[in-house]
PDB file of N, CA and C in Angstrom:
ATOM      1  N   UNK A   1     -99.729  -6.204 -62.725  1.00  0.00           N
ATOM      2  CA  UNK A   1     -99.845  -4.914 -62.084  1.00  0.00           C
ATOM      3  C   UNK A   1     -98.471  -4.306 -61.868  1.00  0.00           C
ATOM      4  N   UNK A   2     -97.416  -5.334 -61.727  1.00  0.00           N
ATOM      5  CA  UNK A   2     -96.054  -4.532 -60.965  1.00  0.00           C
ATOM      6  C   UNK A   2     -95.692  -4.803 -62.196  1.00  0.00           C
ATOM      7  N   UNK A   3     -96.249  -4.846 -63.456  1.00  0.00           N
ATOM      8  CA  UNK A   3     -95.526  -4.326 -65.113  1.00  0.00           C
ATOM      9  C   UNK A   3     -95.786  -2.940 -65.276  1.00  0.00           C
ATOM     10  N   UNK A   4     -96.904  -2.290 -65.045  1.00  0.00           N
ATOM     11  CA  UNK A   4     -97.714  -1.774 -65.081  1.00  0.00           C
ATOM     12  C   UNK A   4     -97.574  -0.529 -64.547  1.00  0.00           C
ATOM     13  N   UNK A   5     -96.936  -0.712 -63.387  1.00  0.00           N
ATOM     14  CA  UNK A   5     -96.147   0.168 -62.523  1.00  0.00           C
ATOM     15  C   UNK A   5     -94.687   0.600 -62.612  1.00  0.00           C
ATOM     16  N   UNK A   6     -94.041   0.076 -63.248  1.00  0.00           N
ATOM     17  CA  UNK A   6     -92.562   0.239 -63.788  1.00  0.00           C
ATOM     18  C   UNK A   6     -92.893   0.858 -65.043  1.00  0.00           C
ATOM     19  N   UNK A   7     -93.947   0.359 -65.877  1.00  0.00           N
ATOM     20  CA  UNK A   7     -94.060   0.959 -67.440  1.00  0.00           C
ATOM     21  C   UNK A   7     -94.705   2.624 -67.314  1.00  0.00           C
ATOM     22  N   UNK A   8     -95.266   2.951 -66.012  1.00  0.00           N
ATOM     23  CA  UNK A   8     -95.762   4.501 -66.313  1.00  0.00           C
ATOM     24  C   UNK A   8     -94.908   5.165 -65.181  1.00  0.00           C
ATOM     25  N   UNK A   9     -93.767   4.489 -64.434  1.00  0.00           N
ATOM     26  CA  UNK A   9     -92.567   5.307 -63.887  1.00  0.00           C
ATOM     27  C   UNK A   9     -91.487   5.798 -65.272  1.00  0.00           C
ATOM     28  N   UNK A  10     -91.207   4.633 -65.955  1.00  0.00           N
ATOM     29  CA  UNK A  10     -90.401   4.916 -67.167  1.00  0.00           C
ATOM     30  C   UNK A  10     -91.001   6.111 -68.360  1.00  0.00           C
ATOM     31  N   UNK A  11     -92.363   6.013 -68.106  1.00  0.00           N
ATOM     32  CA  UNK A  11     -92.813   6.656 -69.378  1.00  0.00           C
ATOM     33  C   UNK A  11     -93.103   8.125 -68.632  1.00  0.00           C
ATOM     34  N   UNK A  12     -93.281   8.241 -67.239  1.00  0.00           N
ATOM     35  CA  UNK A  12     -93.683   9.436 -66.737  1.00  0.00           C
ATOM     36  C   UNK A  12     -92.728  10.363 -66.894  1.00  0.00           C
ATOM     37  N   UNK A  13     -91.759   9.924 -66.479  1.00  0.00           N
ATOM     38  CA  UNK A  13     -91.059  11.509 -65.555  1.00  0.00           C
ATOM     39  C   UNK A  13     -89.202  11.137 -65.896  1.00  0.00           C
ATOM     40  N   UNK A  14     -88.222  11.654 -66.634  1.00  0.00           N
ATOM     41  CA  UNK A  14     -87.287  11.449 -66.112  1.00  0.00           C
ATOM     42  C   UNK A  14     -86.313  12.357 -65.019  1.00  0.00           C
ATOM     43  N   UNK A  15     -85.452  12.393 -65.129  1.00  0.00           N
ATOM     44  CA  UNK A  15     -84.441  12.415 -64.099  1.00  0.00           C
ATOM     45  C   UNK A  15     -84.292  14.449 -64.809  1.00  0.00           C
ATOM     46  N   UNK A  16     -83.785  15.174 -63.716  1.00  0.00           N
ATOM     47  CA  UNK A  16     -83.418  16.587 -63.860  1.00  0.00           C
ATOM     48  C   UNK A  16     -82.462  16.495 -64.878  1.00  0.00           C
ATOM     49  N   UNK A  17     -81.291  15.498 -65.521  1.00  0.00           N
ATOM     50  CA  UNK A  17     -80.146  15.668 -66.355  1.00  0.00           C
ATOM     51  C   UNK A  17     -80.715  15.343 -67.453  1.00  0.00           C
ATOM     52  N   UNK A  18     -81.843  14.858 -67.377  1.00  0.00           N
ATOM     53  CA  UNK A  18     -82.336  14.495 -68.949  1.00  0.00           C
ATOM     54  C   UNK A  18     -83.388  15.672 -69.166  1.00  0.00           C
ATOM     55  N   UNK A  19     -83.627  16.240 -68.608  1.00  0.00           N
ATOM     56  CA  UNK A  19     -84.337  17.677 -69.207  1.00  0.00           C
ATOM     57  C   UNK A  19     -83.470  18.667 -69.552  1.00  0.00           C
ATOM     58  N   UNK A  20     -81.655  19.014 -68.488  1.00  0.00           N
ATOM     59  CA  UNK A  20     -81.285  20.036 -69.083  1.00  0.00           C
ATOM     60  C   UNK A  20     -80.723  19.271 -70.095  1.00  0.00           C
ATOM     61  N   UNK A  21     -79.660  18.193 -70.629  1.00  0.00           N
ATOM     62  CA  UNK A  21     -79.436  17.901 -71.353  1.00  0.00           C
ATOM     63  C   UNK A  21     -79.705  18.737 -72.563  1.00  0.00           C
ATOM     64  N   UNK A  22     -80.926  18.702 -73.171  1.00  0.00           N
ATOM     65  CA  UNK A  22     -81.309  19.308 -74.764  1.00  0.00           C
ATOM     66  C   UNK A  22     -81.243  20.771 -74.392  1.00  0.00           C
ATOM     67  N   UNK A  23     -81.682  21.285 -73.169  1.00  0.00           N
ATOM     68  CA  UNK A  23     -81.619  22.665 -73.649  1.00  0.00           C
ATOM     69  C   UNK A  23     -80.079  22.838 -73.322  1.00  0.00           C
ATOM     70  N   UNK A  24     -79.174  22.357 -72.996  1.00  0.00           N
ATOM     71  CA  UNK A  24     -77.362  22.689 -72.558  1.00  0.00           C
ATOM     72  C   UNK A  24     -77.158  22.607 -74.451  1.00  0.00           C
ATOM     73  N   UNK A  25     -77.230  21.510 -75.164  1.00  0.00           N
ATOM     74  CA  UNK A  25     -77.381  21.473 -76.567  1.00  0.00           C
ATOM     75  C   UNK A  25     -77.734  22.505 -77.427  1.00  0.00           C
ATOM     76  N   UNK A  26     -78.727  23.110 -77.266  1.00  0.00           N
ATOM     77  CA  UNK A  26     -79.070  24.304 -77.965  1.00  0.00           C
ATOM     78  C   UNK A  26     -78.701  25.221 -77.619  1.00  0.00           C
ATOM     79  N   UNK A  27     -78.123  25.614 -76.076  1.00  0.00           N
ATOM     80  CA  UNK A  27     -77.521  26.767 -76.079  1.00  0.00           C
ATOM     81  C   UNK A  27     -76.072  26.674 -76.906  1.00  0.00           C
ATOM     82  N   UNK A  28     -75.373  25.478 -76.424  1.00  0.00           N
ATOM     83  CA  UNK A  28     -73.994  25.652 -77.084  1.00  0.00           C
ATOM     84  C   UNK A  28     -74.098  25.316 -78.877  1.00  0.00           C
ATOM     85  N   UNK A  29     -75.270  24.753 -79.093  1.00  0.00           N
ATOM     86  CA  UNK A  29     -75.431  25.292 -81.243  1.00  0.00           C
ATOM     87  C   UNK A  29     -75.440  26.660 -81.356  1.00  0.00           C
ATOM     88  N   UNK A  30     -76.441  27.113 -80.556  1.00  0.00           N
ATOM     89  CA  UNK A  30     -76.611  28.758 -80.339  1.00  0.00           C
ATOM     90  C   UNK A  30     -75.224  29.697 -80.736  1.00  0.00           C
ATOM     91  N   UNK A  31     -74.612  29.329 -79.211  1.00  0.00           N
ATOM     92  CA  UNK A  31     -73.694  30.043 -79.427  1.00  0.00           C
ATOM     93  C   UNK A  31     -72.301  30.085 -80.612  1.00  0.00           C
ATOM     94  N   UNK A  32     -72.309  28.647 -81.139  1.00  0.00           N
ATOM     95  CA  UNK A  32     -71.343  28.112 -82.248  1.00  0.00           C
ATOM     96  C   UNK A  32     -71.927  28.566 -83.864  1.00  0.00           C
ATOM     97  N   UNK A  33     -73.684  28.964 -83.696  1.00  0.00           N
ATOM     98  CA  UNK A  33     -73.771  28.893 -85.053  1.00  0.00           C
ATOM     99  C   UNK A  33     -74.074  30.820 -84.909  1.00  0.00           C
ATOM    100  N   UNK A  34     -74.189  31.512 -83.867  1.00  0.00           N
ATOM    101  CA  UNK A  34     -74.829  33.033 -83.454  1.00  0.00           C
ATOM    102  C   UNK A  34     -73.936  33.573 -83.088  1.00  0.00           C
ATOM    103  N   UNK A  35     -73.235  33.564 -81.778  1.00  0.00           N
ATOM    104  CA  UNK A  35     -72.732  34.369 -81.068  1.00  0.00           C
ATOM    105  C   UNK A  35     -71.140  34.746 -81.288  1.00  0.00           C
ATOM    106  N   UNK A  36     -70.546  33.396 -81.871  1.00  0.00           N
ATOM    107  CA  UNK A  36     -69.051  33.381 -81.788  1.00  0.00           C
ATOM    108  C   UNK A  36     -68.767  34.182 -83.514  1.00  0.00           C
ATOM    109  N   UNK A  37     -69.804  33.548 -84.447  1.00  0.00           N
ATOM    110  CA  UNK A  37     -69.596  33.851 -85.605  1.00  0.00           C
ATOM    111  C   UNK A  37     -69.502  35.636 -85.556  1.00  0.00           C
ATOM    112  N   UNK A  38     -70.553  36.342 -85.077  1.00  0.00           N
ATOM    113  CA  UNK A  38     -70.581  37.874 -85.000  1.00  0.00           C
ATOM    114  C   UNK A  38     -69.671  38.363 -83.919  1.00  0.00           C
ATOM    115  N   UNK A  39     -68.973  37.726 -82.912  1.00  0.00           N
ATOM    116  CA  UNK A  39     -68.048  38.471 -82.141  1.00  0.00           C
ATOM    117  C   UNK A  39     -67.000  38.505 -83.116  1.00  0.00           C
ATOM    118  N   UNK A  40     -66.719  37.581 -83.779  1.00  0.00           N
ATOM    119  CA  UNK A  40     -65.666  37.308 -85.044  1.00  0.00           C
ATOM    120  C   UNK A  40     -65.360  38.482 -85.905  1.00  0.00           C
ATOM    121  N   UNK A  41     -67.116  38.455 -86.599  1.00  0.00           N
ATOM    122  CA  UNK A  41     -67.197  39.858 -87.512  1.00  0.00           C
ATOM    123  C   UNK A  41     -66.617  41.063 -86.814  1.00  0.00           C
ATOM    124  N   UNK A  42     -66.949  41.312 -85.826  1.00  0.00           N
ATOM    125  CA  UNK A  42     -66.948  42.642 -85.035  1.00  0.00           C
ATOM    126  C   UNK A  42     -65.537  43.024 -84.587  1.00  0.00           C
ATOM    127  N   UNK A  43     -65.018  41.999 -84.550  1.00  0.00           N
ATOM    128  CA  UNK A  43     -63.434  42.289 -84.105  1.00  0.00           C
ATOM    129  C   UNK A  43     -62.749  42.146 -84.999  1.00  0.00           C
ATOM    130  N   UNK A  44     -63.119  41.829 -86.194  1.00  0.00           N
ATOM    131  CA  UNK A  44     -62.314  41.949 -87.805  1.00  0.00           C
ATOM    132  C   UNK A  44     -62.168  43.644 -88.088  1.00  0.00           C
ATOM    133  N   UNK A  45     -64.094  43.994 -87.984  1.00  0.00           N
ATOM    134  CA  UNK A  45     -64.125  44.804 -88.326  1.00  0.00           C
ATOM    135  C   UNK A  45     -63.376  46.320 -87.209  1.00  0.00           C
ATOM    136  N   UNK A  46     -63.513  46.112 -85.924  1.00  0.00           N
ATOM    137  CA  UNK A  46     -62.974  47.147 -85.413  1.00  0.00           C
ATOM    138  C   UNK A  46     -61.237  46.846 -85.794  1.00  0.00           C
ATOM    139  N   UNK A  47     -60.779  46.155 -86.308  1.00  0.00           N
ATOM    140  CA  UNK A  47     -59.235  45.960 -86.961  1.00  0.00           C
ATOM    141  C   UNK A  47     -59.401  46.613 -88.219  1.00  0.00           C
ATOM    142  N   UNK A  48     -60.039  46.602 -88.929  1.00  0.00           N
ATOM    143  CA  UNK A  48     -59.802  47.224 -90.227  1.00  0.00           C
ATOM    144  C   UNK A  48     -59.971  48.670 -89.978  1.00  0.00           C
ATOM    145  N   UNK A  49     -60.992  49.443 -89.046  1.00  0.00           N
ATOM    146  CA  UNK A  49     -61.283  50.655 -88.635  1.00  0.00           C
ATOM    147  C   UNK A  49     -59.979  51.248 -88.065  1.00  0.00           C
ATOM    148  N   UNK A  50     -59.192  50.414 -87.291  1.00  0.00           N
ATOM    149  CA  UNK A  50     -57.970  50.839 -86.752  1.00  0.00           C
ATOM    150  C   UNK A  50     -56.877  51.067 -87.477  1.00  0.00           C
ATOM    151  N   UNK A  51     -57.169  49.855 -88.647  1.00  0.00           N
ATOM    152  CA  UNK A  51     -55.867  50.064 -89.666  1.00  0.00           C
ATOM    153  C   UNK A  51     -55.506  51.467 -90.598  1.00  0.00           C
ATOM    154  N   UNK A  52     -56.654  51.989 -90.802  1.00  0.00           N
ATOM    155  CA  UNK A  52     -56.981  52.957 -91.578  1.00  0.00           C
ATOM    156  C   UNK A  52     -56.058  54.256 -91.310  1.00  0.00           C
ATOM    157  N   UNK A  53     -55.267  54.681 -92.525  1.00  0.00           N
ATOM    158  CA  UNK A  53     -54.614  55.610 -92.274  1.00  0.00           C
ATOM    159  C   UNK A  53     -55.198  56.347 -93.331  1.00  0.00           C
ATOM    160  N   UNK A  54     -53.713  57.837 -93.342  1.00  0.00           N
ATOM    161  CA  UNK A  54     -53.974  58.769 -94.421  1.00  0.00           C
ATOM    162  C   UNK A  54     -53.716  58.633 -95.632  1.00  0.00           C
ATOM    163  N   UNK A  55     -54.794  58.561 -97.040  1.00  0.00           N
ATOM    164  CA  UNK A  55     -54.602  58.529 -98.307  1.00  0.00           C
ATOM    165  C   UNK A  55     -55.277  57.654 -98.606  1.00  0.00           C
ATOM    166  N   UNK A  56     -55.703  56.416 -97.909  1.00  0.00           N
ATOM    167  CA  UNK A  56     -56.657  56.233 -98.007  1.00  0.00           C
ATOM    168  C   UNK A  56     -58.149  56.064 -98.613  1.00  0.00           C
ATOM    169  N   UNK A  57     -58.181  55.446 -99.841  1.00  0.00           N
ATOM    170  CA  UNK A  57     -59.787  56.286-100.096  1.00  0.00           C
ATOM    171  C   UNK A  57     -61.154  54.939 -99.638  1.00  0.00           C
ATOM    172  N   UNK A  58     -61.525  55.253 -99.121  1.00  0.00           N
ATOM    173  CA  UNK A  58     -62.887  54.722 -98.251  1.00  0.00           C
ATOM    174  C   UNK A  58     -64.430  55.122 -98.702  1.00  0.00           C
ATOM    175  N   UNK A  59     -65.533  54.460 -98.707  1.00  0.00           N
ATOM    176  CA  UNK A  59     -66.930  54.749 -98.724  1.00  0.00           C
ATOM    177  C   UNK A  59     -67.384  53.970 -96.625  1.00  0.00           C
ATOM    178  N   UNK A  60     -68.517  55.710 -97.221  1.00  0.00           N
ATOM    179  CA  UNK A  60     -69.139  55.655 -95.805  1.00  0.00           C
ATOM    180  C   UNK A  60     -70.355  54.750 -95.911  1.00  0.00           C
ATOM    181  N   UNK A  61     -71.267  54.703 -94.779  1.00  0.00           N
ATOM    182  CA  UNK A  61     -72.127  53.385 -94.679  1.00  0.00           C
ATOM    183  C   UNK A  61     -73.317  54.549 -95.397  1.00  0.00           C
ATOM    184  N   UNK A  62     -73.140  55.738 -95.736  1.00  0.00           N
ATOM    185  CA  UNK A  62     -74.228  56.846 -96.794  1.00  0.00           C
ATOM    186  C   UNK A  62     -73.868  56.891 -97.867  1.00  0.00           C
ATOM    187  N   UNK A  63     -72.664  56.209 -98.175  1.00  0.00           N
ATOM    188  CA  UNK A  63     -72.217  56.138 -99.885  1.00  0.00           C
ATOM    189  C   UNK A  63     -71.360  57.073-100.218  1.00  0.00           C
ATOM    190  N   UNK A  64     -71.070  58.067 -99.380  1.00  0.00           N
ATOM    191  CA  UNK A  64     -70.239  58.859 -99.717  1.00  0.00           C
ATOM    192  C   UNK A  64     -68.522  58.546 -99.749  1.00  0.00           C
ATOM    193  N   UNK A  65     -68.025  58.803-101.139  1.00  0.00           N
ATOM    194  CA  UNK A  65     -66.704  57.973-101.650  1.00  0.00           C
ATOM    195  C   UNK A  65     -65.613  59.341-100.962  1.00  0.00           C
ATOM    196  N   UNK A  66     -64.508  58.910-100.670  1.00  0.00           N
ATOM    197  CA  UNK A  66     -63.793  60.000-100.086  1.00  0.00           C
ATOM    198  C   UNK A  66     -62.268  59.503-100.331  1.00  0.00           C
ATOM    199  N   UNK A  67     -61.387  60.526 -99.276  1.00  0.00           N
ATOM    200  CA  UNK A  67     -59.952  60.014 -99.551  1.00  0.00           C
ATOM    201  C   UNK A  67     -59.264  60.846 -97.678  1.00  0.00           C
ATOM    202  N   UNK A  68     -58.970  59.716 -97.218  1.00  0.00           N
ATOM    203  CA  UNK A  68     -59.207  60.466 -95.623  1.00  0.00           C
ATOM    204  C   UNK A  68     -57.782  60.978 -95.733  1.00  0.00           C
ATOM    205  N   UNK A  69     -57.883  61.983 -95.431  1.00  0.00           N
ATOM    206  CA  UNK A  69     -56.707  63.094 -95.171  1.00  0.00           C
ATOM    207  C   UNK A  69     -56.317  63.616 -93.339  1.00  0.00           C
ATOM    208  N   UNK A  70     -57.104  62.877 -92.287  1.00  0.00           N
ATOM    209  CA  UNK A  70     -56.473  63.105 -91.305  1.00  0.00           C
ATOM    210  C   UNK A  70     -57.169  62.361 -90.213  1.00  0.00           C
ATOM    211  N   UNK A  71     -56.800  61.207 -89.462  1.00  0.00           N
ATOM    212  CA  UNK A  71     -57.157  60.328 -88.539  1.00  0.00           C
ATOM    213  C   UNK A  71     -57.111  60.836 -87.561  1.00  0.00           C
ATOM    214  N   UNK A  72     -58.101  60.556 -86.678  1.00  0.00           N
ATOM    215  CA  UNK A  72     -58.430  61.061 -84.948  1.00  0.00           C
ATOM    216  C   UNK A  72     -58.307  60.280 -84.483  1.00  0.00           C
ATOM    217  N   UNK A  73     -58.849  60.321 -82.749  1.00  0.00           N
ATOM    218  CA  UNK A  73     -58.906  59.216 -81.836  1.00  0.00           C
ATOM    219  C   UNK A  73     -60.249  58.524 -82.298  1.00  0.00           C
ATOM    220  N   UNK A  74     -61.346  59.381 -82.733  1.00  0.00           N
ATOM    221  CA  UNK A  74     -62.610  58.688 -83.007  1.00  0.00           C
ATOM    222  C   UNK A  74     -63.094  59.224 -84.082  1.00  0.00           C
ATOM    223  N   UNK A  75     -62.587  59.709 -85.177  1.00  0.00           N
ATOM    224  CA  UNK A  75     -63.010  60.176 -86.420  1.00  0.00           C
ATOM    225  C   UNK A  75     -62.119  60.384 -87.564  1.00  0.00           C
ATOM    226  N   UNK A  76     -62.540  60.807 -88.832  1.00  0.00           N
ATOM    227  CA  UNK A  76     -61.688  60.644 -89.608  1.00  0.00           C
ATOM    228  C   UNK A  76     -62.230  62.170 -90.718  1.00  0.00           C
ATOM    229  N   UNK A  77     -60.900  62.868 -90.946  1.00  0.00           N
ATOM    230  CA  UNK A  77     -61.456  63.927 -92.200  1.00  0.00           C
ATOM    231  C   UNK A  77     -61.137  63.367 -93.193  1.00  0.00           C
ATOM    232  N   UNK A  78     -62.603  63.611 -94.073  1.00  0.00           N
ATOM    233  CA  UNK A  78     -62.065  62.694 -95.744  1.00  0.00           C
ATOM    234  C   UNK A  78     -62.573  64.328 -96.567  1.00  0.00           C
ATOM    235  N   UNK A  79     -61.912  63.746 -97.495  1.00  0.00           N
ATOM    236  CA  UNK A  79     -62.294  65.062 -98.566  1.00  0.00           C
ATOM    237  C   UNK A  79     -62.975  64.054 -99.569  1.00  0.00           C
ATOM    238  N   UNK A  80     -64.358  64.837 -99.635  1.00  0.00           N
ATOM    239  CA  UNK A  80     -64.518  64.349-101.287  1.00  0.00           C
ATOM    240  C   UNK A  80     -65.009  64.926-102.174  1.00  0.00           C
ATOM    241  N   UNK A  81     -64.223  66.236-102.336  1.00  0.00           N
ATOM    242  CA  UNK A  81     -64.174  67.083-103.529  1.00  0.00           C
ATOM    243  C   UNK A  81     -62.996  67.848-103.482  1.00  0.00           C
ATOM    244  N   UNK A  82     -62.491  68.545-104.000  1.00  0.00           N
ATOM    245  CA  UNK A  82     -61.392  69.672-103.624  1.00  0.00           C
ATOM    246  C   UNK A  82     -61.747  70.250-102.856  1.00  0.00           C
ATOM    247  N   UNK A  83     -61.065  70.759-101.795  1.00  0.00           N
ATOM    248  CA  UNK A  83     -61.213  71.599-100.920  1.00  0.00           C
ATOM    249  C   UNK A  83     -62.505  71.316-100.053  1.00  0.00           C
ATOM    250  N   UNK A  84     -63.009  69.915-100.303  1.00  0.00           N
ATOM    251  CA  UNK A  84     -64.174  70.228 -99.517  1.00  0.00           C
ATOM    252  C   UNK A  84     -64.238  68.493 -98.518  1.00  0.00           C
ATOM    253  N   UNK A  85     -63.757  68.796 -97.350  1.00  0.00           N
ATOM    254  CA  UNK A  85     -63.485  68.335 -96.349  1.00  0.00           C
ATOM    255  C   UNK A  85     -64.786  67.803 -95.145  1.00  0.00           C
ATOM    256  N   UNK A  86     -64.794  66.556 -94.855  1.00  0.00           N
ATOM    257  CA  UNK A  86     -65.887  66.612 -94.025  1.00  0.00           C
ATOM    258  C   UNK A  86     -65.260  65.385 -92.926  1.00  0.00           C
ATOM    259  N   UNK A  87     -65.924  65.412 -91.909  1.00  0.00           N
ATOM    260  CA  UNK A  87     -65.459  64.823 -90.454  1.00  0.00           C
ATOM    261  C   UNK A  87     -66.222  63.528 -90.376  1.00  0.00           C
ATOM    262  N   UNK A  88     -66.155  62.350 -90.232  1.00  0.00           N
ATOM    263  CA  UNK A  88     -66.914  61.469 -90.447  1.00  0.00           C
ATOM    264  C   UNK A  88     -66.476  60.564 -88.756  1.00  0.00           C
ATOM    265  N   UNK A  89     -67.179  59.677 -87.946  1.00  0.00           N
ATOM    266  CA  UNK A  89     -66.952  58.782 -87.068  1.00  0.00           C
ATOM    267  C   UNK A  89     -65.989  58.089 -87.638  1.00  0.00           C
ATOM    268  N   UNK A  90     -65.563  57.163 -87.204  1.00  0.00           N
ATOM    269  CA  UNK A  90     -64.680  56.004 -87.600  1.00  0.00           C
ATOM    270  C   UNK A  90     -65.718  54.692 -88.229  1.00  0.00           C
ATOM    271  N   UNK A  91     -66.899  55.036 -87.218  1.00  0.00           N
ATOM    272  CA  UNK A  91     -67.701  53.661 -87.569  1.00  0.00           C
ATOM    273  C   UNK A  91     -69.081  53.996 -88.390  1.00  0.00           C
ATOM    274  N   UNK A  92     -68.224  55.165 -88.854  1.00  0.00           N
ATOM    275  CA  UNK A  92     -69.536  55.298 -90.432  1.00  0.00           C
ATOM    276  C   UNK A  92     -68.066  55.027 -91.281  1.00  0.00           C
ATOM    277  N   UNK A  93     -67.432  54.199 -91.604  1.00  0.00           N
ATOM    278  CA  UNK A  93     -66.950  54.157 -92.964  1.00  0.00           C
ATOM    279  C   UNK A  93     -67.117  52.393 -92.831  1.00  0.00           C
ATOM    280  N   UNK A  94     -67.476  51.781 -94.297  1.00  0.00           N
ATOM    281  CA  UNK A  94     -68.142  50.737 -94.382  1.00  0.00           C
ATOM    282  C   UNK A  94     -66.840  49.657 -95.358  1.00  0.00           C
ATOM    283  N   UNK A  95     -65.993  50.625 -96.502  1.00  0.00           N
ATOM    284  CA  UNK A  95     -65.178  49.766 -96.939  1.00  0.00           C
ATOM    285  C   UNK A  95     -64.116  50.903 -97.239  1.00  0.00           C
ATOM    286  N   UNK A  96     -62.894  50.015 -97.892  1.00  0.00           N
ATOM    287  CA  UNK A  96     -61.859  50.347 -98.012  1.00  0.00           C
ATOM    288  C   UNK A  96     -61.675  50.418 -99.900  1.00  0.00           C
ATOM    289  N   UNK A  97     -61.497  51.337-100.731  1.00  0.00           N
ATOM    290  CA  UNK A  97     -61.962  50.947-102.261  1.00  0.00           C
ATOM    291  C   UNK A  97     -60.462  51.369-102.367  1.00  0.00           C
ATOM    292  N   UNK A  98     -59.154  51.315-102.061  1.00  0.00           N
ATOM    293  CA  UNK A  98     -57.862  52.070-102.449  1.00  0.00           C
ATOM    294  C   UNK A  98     -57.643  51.248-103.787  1.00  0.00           C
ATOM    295  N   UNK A  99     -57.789  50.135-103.265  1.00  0.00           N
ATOM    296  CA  UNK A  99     -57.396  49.193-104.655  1.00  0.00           C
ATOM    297  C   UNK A  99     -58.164  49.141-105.649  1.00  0.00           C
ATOM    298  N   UNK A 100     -59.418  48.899-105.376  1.00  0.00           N
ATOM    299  CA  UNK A 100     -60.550  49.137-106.757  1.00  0.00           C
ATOM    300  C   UNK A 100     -60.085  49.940-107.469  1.00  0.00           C
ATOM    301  N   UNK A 101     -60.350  51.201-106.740  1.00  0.00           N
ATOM    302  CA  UNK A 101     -60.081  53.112-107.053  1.00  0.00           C
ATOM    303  C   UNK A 101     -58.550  52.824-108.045  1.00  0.00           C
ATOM    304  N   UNK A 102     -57.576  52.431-107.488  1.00  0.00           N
ATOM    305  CA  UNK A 102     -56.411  52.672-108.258  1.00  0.00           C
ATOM    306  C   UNK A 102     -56.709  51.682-109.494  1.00  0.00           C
ATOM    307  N   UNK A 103     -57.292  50.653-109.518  1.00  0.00           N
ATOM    308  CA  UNK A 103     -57.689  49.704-110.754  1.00  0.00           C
ATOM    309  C   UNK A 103     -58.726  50.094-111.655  1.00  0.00           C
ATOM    310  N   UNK A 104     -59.390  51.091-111.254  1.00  0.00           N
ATOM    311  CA  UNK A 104     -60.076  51.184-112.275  1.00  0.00           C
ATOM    312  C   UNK A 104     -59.811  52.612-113.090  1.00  0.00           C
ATOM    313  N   UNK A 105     -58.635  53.275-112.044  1.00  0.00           N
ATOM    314  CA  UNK A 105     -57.977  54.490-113.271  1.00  0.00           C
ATOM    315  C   UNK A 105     -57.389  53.660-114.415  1.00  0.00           C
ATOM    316  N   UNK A 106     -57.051  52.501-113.898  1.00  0.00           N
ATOM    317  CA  UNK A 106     -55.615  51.881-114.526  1.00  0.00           C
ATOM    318  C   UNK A 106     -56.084  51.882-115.792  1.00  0.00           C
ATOM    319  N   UNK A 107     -57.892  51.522-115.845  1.00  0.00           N
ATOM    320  CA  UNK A 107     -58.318  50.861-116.830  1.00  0.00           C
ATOM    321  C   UNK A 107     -59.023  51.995-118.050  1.00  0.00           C
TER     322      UNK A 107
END
């Protein structure tokens, strides 16, 4: 009987540190395989948004290919035609093509 009684204390119930245990585990995978990876992205990317000067040629996150001719505090004028000028956010432009663009006149 007093086997009996030790074997369904052990099998019942453990202790409060062995329940958070696994979930303390999954939060910190969580955050190592979710959270840190995209704060990462996001602060790359507001660096490249900052880097961005004039001459420049850039595509917006609408596809539109340009060549920014004058930086703001929160926007950017790109031309992408002659004479034809348009005002874009900072965080609608998606890449940077200066180098492509100059490599593929080359070619």
């Amino acid at each position: 009987m007093n086997t009996l009684f030790i074997t369904l204390q052990a099998a019942g119930g453990g202790s409060a540190m062995q329940q958070i245990i696994p979930i303390a585990l999954i939060m910190i995978v969580f955050y190592f395989f979710m959270i840190r990876p995209q704060t990462k992205k996001q602060k790359l990317e507001r660096e490249f948004k900052e880097t961005l000067k004039e001459g420049e040629r850039v595509v917006t996150i609408g596809g539109v290919h340009g060549k920014i001719t004058s930086v703001k505090e929160k926007t950017f004028i790109i031309e992408i035609a002659k004479d034809v000028r348009v005002e874009v956010e900072k965080t609608a432009i998606s890449a940077d093509v200066t180098k492509s663009y100059s490599t593929n006149i080359a070619k």
